[in-house]
C-alpha atoms as a PDB file:
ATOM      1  CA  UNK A   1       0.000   0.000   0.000  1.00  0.00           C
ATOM      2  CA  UNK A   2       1.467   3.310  -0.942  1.00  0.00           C
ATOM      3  CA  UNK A   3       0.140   6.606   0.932  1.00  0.00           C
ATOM      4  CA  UNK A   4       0.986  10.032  -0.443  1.00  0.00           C
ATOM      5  CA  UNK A   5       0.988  12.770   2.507  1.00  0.00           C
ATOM      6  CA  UNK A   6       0.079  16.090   1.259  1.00  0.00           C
ATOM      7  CA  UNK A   7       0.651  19.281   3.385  1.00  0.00           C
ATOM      8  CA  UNK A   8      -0.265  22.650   2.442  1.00  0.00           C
ATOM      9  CA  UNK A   9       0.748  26.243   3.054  1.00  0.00           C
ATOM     10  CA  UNK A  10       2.690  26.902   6.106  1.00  0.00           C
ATOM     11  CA  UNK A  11       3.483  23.196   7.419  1.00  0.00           C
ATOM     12  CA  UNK A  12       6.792  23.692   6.612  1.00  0.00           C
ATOM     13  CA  UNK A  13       7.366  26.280   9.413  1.00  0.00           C
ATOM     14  CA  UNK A  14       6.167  23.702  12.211  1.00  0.00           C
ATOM     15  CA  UNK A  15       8.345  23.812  14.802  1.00  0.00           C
ATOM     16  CA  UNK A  16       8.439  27.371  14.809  1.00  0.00           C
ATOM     17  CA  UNK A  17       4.440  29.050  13.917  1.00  0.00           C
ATOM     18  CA  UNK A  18       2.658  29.374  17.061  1.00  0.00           C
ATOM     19  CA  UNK A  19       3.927  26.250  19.038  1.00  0.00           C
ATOM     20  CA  UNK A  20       1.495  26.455  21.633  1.00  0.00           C
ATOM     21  CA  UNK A  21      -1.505  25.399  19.006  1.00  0.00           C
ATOM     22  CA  UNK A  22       0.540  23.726  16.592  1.00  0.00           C
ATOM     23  CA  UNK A  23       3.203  21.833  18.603  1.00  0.00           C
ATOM     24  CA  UNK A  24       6.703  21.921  18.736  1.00  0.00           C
ATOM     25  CA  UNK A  25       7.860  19.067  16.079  1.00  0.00           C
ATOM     26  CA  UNK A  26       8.875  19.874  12.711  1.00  0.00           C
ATOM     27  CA  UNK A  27       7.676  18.577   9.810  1.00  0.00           C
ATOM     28  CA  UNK A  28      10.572  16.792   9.153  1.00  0.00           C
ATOM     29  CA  UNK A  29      10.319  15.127  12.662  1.00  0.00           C
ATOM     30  CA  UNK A  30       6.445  14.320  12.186  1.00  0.00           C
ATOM     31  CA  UNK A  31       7.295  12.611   9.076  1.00  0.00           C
ATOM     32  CA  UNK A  32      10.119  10.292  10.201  1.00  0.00           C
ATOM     33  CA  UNK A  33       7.040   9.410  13.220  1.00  0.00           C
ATOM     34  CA  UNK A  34       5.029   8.681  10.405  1.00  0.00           C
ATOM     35  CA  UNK A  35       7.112   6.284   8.287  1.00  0.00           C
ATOM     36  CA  UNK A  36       8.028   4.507  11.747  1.00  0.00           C
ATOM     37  CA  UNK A  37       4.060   4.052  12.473  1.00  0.00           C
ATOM     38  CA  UNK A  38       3.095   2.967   9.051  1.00  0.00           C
ATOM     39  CA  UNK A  39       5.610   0.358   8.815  1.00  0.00           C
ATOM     40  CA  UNK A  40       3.796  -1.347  11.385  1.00  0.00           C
ATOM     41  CA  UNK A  41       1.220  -2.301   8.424  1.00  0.00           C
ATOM     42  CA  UNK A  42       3.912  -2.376   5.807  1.00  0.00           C
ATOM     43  CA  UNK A  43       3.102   0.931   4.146  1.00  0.00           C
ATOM     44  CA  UNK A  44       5.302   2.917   2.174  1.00  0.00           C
ATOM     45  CA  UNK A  45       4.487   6.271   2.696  1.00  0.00           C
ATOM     46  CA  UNK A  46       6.010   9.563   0.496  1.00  0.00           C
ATOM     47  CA  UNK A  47       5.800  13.172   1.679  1.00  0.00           C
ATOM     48  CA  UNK A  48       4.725  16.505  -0.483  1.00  0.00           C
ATOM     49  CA  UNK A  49       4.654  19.779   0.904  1.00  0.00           C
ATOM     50  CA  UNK A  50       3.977  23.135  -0.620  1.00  0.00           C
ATOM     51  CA  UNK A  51       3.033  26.440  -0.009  1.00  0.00           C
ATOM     52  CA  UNK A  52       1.215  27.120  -3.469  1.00  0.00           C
ATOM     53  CA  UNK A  53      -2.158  25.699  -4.292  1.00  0.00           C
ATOM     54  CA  UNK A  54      -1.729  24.793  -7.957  1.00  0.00           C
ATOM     55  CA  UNK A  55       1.454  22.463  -6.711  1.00  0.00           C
ATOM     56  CA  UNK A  56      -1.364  20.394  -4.532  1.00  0.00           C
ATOM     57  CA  UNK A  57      -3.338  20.334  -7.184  1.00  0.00           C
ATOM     58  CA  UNK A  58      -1.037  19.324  -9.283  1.00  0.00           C
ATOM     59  CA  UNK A  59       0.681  16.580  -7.103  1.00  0.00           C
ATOM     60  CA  UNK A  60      -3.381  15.213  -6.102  1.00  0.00           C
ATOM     61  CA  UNK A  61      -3.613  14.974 -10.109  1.00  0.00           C
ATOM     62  CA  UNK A  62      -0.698  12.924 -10.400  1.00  0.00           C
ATOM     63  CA  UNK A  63      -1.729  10.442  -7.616  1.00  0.00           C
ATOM     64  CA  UNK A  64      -4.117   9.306  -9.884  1.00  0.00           C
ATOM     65  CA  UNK A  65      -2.467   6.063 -10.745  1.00  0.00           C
ATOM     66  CA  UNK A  66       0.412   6.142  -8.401  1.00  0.00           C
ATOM     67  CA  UNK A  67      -1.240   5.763  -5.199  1.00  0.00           C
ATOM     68  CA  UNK A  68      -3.682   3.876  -3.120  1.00  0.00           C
ATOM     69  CA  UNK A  69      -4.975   6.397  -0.690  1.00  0.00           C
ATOM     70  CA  UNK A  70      -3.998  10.382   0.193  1.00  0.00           C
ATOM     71  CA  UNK A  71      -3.468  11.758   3.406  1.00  0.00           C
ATOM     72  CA  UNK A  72      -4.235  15.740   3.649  1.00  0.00           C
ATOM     73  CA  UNK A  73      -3.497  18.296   5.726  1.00  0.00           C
ATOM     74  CA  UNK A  74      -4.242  21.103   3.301  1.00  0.00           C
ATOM     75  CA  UNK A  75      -3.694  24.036   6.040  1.00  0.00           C
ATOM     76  CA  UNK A  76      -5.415  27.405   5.535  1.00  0.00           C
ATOM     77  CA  UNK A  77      -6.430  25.960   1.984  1.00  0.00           C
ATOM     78  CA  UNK A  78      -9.009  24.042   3.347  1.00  0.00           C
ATOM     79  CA  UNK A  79     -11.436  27.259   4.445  1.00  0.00           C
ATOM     80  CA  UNK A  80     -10.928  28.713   1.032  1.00  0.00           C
ATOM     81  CA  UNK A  81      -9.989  26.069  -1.579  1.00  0.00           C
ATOM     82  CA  UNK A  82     -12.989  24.863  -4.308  1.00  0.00           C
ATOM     83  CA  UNK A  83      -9.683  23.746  -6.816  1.00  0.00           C
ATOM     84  CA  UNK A  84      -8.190  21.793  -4.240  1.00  0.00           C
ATOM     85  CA  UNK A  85     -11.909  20.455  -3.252  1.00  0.00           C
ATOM     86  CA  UNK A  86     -12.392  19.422  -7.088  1.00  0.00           C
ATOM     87  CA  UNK A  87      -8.692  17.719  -7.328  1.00  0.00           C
ATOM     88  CA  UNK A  88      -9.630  15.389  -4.509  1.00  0.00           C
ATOM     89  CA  UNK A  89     -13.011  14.672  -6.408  1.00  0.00           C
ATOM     90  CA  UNK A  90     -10.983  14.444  -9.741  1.00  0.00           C
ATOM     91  CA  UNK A  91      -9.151  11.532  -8.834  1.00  0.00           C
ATOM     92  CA  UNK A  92      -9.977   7.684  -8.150  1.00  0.00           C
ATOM     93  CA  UNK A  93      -8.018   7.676  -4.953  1.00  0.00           C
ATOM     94  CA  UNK A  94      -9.699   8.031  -1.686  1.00  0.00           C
ATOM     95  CA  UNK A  95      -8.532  10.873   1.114  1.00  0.00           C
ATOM     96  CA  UNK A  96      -8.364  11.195   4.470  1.00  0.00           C
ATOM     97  CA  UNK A  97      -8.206  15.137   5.843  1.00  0.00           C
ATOM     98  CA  UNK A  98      -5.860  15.740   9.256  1.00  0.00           C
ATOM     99  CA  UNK A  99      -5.454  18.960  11.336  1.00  0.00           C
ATOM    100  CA  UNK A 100      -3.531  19.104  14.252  1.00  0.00           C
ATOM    101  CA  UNK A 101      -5.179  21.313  15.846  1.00  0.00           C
ATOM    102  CA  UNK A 102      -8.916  21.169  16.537  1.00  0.00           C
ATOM    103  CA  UNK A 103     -10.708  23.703  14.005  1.00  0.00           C
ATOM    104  CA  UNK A 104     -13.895  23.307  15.306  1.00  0.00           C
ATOM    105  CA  UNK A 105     -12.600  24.459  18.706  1.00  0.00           C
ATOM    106  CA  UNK A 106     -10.563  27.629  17.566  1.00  0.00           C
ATOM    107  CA  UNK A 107     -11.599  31.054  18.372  1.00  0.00           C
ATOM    108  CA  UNK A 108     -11.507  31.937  14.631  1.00  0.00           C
ATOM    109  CA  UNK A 109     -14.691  31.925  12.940  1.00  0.00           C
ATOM    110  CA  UNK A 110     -13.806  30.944   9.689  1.00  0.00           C
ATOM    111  CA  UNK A 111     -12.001  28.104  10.637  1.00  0.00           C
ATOM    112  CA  UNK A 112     -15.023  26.193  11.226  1.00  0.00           C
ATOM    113  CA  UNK A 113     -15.470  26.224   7.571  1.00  0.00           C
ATOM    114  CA  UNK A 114     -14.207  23.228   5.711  1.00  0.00           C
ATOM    115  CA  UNK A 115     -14.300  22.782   2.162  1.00  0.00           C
ATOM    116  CA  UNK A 116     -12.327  20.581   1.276  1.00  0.00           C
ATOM    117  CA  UNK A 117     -13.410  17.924   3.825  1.00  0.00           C
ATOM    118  CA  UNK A 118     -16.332  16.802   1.349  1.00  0.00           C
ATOM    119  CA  UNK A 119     -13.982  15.062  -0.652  1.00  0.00           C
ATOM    120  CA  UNK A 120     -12.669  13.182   1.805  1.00  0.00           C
ATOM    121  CA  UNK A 121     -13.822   9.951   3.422  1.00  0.00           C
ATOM    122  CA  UNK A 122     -13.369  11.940   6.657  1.00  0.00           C
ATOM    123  CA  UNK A 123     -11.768  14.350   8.451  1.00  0.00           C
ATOM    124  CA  UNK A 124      -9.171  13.707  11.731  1.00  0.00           C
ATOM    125  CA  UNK A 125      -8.338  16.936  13.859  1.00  0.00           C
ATOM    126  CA  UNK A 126      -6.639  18.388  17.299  1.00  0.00           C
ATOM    127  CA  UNK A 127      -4.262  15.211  18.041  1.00  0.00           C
ATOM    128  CA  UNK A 128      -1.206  16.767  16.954  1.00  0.00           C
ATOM    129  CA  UNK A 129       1.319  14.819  14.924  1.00  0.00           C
ATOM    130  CA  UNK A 130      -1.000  11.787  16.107  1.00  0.00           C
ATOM    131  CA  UNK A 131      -3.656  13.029  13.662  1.00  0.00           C
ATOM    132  CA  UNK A 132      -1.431  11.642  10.993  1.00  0.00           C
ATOM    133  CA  UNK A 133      -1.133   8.408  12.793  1.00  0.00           C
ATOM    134  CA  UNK A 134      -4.570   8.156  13.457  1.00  0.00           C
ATOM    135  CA  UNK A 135      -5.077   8.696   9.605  1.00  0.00           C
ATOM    136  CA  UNK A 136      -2.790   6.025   9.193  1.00  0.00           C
ATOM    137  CA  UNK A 137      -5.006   3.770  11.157  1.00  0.00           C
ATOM    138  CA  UNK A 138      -8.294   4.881   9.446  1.00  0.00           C
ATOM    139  CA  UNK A 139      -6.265   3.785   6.015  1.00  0.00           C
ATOM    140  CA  UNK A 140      -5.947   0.094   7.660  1.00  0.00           C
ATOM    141  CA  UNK A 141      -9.633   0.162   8.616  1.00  0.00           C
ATOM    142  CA  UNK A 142     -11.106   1.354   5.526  1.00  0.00           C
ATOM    143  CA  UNK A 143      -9.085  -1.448   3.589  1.00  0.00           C
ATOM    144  CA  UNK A 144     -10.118  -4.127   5.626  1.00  0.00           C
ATOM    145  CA  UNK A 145     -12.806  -6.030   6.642  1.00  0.00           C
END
């Protein structure tokens, strides 16, 4: 099974933006807990991170064919995004959304708006790095039966 991890605008910076909400792990930390915790089910996972919304939509495009399932964390994109709503719907491979930080629970109003959830099969949020893991989890269940 091969899972593509997509994270948006901003992700890069982790470590460093707003700790206290966001944690204090980098990216490049997260990740390495990632590829440890998937291994458990014999995944191979690869990473893609950018700041600029036609590079998502982009990378989602190529997935098409390349992938069995998409793990998104498509930052600030996902109050605002239709394109990267319609790339998810675009292609045959199922997603799973993660936040790590709880959006329904922040004081901003707008991010309680989620558009590019509907394209997913669901939507994992406020466990930190562990929403990724969880995700990973959710992958194994929705394969199985």
């Amino acid at each position: 099974m091969k899972i593509s991890i997509i994270n948006g605008p901003n992700l890069n910076m982790l470590g460093a933006r707003e700790p206290e909400i966001y944690g204090d792990l980098t990216l490049e930390r997260i990740n390495n807990e990632i590829i440890e915790y998937a291994g458990k089910y014999g995944y191979v996972v690869e990473f893609f991170q950018s700041n600029i919304e036609g590079e998502i939509i982009n990378k989602i495009h190529s997935l098409n064919n390349s992938a069995d399932f998409i793990i998104i964390n498509p930052g600030a994109y996902t109050h605002t995004s239709v394109a990267i709503y319609d790339a998810l719907k675009s292609v045959s491979v199922k997603s799973i959304e993660v936040h790590l930080s709880n959006l329904h629970s922040r004081a901003e109003e707008f991010r309680k708006k989620c558009l590019t959830t509907g394209a997913c099969l669901g939507q994992i949020s406020g466990f930190g790095y562990k929403s990724y893991l969880l995700a990973i989890d959710a992958v194994y269940l929705s394969t199985t039966k």
